[in-house]
N, C-alpha and C. Protein backbone atom coordinates (compact mmCIF):
# COMPACT_ATOMS: atom_id res chain seq x y z
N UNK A 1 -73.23 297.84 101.97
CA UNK A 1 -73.72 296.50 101.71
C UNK A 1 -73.27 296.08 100.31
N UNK A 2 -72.93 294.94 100.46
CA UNK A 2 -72.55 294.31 98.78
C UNK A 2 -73.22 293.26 98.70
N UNK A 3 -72.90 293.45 97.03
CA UNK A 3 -73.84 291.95 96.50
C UNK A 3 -73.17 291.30 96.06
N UNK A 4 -73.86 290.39 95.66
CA UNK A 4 -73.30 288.98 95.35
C UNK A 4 -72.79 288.92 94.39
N UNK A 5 -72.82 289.58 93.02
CA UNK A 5 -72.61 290.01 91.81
C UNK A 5 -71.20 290.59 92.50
N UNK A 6 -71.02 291.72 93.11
CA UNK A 6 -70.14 292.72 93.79
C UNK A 6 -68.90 292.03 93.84
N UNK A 7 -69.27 291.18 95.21
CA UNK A 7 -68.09 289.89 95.37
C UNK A 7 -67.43 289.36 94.71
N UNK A 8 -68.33 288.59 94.08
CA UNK A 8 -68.16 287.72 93.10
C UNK A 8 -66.93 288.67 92.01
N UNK A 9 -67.52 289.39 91.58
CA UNK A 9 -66.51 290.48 90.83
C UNK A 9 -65.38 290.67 90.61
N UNK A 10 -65.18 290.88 92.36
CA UNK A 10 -63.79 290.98 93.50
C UNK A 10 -63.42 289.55 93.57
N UNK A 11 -64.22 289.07 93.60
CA UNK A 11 -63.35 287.52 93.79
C UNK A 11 -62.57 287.37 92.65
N UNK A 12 -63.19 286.89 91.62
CA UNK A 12 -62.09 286.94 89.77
C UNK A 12 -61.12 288.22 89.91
N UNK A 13 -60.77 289.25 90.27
CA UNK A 13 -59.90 290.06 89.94
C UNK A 13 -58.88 289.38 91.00
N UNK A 14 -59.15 289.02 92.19
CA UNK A 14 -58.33 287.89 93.01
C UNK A 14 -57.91 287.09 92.49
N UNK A 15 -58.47 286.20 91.77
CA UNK A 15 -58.08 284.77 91.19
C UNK A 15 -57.47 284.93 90.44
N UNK A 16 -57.25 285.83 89.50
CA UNK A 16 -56.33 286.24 88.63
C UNK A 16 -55.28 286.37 89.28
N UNK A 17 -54.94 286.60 89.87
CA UNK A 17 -52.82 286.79 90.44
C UNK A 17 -52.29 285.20 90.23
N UNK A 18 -53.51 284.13 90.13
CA UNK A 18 -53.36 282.99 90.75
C UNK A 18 -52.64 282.24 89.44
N UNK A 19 -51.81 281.23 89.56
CA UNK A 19 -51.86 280.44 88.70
C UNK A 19 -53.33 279.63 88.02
N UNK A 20 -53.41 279.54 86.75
CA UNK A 20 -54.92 278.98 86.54
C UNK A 20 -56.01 280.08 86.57
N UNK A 21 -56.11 281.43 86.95
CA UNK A 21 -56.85 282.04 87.67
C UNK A 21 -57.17 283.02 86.33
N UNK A 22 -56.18 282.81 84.99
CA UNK A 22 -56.87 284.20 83.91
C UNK A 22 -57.73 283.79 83.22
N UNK A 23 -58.24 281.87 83.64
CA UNK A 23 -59.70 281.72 82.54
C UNK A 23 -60.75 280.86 83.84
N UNK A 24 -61.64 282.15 84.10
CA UNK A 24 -62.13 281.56 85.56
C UNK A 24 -63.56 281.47 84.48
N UNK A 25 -64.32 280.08 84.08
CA UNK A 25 -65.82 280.34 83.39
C UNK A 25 -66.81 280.96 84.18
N UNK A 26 -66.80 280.16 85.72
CA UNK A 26 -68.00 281.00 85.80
C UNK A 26 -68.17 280.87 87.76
N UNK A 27 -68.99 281.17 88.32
CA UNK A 27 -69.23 280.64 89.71
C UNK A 27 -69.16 279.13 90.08
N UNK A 28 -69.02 278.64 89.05
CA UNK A 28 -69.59 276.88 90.08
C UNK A 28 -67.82 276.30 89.29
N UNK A 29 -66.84 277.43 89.26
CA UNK A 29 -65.80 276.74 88.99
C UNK A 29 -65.02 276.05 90.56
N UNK A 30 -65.04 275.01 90.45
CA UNK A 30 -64.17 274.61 91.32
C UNK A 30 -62.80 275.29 91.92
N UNK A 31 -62.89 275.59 92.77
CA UNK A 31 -61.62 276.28 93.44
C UNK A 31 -59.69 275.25 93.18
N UNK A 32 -60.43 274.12 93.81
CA UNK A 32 -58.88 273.08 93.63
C UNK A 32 -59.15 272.11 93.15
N UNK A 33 -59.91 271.17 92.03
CA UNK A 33 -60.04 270.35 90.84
C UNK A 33 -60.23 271.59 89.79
N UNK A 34 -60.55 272.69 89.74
CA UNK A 34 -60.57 273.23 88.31
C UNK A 34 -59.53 274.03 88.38
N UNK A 35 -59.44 275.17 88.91
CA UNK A 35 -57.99 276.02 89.44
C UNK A 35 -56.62 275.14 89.81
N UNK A 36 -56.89 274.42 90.36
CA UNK A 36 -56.04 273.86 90.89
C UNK A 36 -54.87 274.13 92.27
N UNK A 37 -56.02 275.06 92.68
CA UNK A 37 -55.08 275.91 93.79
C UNK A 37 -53.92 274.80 95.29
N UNK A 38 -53.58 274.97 95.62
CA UNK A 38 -53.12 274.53 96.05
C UNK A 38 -53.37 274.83 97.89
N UNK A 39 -53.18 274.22 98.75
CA UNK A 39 -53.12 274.58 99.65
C UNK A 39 -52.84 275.68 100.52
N UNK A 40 -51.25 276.20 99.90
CA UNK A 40 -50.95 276.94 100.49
C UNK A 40 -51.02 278.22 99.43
N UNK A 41 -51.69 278.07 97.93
CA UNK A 41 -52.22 279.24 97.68
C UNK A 41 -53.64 279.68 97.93
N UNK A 42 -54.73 278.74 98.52
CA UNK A 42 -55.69 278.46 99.52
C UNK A 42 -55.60 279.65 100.70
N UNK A 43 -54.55 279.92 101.20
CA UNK A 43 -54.42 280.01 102.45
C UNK A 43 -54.19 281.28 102.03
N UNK A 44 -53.10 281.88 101.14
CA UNK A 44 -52.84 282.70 100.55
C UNK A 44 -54.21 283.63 100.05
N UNK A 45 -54.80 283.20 99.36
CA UNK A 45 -56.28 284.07 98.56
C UNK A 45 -57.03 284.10 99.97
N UNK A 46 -57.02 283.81 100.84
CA UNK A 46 -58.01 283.38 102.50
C UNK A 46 -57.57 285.20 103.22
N UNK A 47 -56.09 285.41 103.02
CA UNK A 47 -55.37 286.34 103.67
C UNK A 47 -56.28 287.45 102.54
N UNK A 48 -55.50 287.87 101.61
CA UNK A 48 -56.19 288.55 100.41
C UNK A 48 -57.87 288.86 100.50
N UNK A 49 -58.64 287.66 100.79
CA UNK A 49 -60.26 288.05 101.32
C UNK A 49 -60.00 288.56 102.07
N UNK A 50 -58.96 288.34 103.47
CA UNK A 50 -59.16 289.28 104.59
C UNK A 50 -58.90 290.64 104.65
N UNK A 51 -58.25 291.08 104.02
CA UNK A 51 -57.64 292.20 103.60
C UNK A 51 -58.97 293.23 103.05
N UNK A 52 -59.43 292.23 101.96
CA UNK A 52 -60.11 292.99 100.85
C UNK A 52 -61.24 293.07 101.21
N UNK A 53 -62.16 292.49 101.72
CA UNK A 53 -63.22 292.32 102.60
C UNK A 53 -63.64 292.50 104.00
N UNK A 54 -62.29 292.49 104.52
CA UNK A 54 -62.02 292.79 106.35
C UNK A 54 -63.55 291.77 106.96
N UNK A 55 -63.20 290.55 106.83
CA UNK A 55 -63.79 289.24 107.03
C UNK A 55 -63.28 288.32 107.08
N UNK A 56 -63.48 287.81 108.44
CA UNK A 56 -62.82 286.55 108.34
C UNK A 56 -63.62 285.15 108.32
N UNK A 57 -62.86 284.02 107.31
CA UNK A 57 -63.28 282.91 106.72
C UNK A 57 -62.52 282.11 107.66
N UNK A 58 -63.56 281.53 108.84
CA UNK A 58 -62.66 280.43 109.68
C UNK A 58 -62.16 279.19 108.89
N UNK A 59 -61.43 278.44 109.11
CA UNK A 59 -60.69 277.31 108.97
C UNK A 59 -61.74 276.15 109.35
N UNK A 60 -62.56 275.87 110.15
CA UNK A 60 -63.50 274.88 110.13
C UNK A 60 -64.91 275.13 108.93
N UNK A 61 -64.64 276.39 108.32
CA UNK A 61 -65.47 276.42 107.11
C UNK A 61 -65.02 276.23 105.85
N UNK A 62 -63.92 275.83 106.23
CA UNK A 62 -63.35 275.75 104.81
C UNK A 62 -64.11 274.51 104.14
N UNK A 63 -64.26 273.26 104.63
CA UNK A 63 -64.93 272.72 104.12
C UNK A 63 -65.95 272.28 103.00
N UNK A 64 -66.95 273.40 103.30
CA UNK A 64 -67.82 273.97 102.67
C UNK A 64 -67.74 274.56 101.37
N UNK A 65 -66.30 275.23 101.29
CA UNK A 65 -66.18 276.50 99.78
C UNK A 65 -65.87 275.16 99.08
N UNK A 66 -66.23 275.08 97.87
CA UNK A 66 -65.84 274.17 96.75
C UNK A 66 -66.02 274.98 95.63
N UNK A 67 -66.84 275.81 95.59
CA UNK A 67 -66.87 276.48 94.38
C UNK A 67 -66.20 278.20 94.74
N UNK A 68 -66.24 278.98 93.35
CA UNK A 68 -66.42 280.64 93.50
C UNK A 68 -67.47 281.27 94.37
N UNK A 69 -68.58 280.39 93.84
CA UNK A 69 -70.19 281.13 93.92
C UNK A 69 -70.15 280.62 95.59
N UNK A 70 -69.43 279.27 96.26
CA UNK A 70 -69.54 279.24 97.59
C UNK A 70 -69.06 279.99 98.16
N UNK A 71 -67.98 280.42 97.94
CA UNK A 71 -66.80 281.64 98.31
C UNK A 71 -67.45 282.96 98.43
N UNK A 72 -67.97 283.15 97.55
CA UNK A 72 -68.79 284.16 97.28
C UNK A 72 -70.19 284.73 98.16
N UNK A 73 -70.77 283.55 98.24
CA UNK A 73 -71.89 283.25 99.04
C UNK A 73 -71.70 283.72 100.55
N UNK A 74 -70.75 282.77 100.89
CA UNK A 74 -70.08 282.67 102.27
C UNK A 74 -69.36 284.37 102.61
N UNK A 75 -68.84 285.24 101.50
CA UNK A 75 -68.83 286.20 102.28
C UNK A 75 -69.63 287.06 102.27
N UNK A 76 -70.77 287.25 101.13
CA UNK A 76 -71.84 287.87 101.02
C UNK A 76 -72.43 288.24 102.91
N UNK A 77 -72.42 287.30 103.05
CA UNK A 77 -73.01 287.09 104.30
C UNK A 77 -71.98 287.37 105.53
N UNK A 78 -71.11 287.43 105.33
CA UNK A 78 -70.06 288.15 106.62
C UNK A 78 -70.07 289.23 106.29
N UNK A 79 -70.01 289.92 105.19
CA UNK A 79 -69.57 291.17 104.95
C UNK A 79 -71.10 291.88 105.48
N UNK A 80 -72.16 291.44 104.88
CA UNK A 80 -73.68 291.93 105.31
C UNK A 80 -73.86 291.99 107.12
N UNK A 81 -73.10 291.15 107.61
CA UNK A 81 -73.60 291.03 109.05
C UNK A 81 -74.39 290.06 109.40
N UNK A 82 -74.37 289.28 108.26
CA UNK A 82 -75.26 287.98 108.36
C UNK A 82 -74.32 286.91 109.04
N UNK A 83 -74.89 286.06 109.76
CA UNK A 83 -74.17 284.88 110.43
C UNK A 83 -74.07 283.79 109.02
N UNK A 84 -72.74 283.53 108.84
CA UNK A 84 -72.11 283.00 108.27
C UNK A 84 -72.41 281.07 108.14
């Protein structure tokens, strides 16, 4: 079981490969107005969760992630076995 702290963790050592990604402040950073990620590096870090987490983040939820801490949130809860 992981926590949210855990994730979260794993998430910034992710974001770092990223362009934008070596000054992440904090959870409520915006993914693409603060990062500036792009779509198809979007899609890219999506693969990378899957990998790293062996969880998958459908495409009709994308919606939803706007922040780290949503990102975060959202797999807290796949990875737990919690419905997403």
């Amino acid at each position: 079981m992981q926590t949210y702290a855990e994730i979260l963790s794993e998430l910034y050592a992710l974001l770092r490969a990223f362009p934008g990604g070596e000054q992440i402040p904090d959870d409520e950073t915006a993914l693409l107005s603060e990062l500036g990620l792009t779509s198809l590096q979007i899609m890219d870090l999506l693969m990378e969760i899957e990998d790293r987490f062996d969880a998958t983040v459908t495409l009709n939820r994308l919606p939803e992630i706007r922040t780290i801490g949503d990102l975060a949130a959202m797999l807290e809860k796949l990875v737990n076995g919690s419905p997403a």
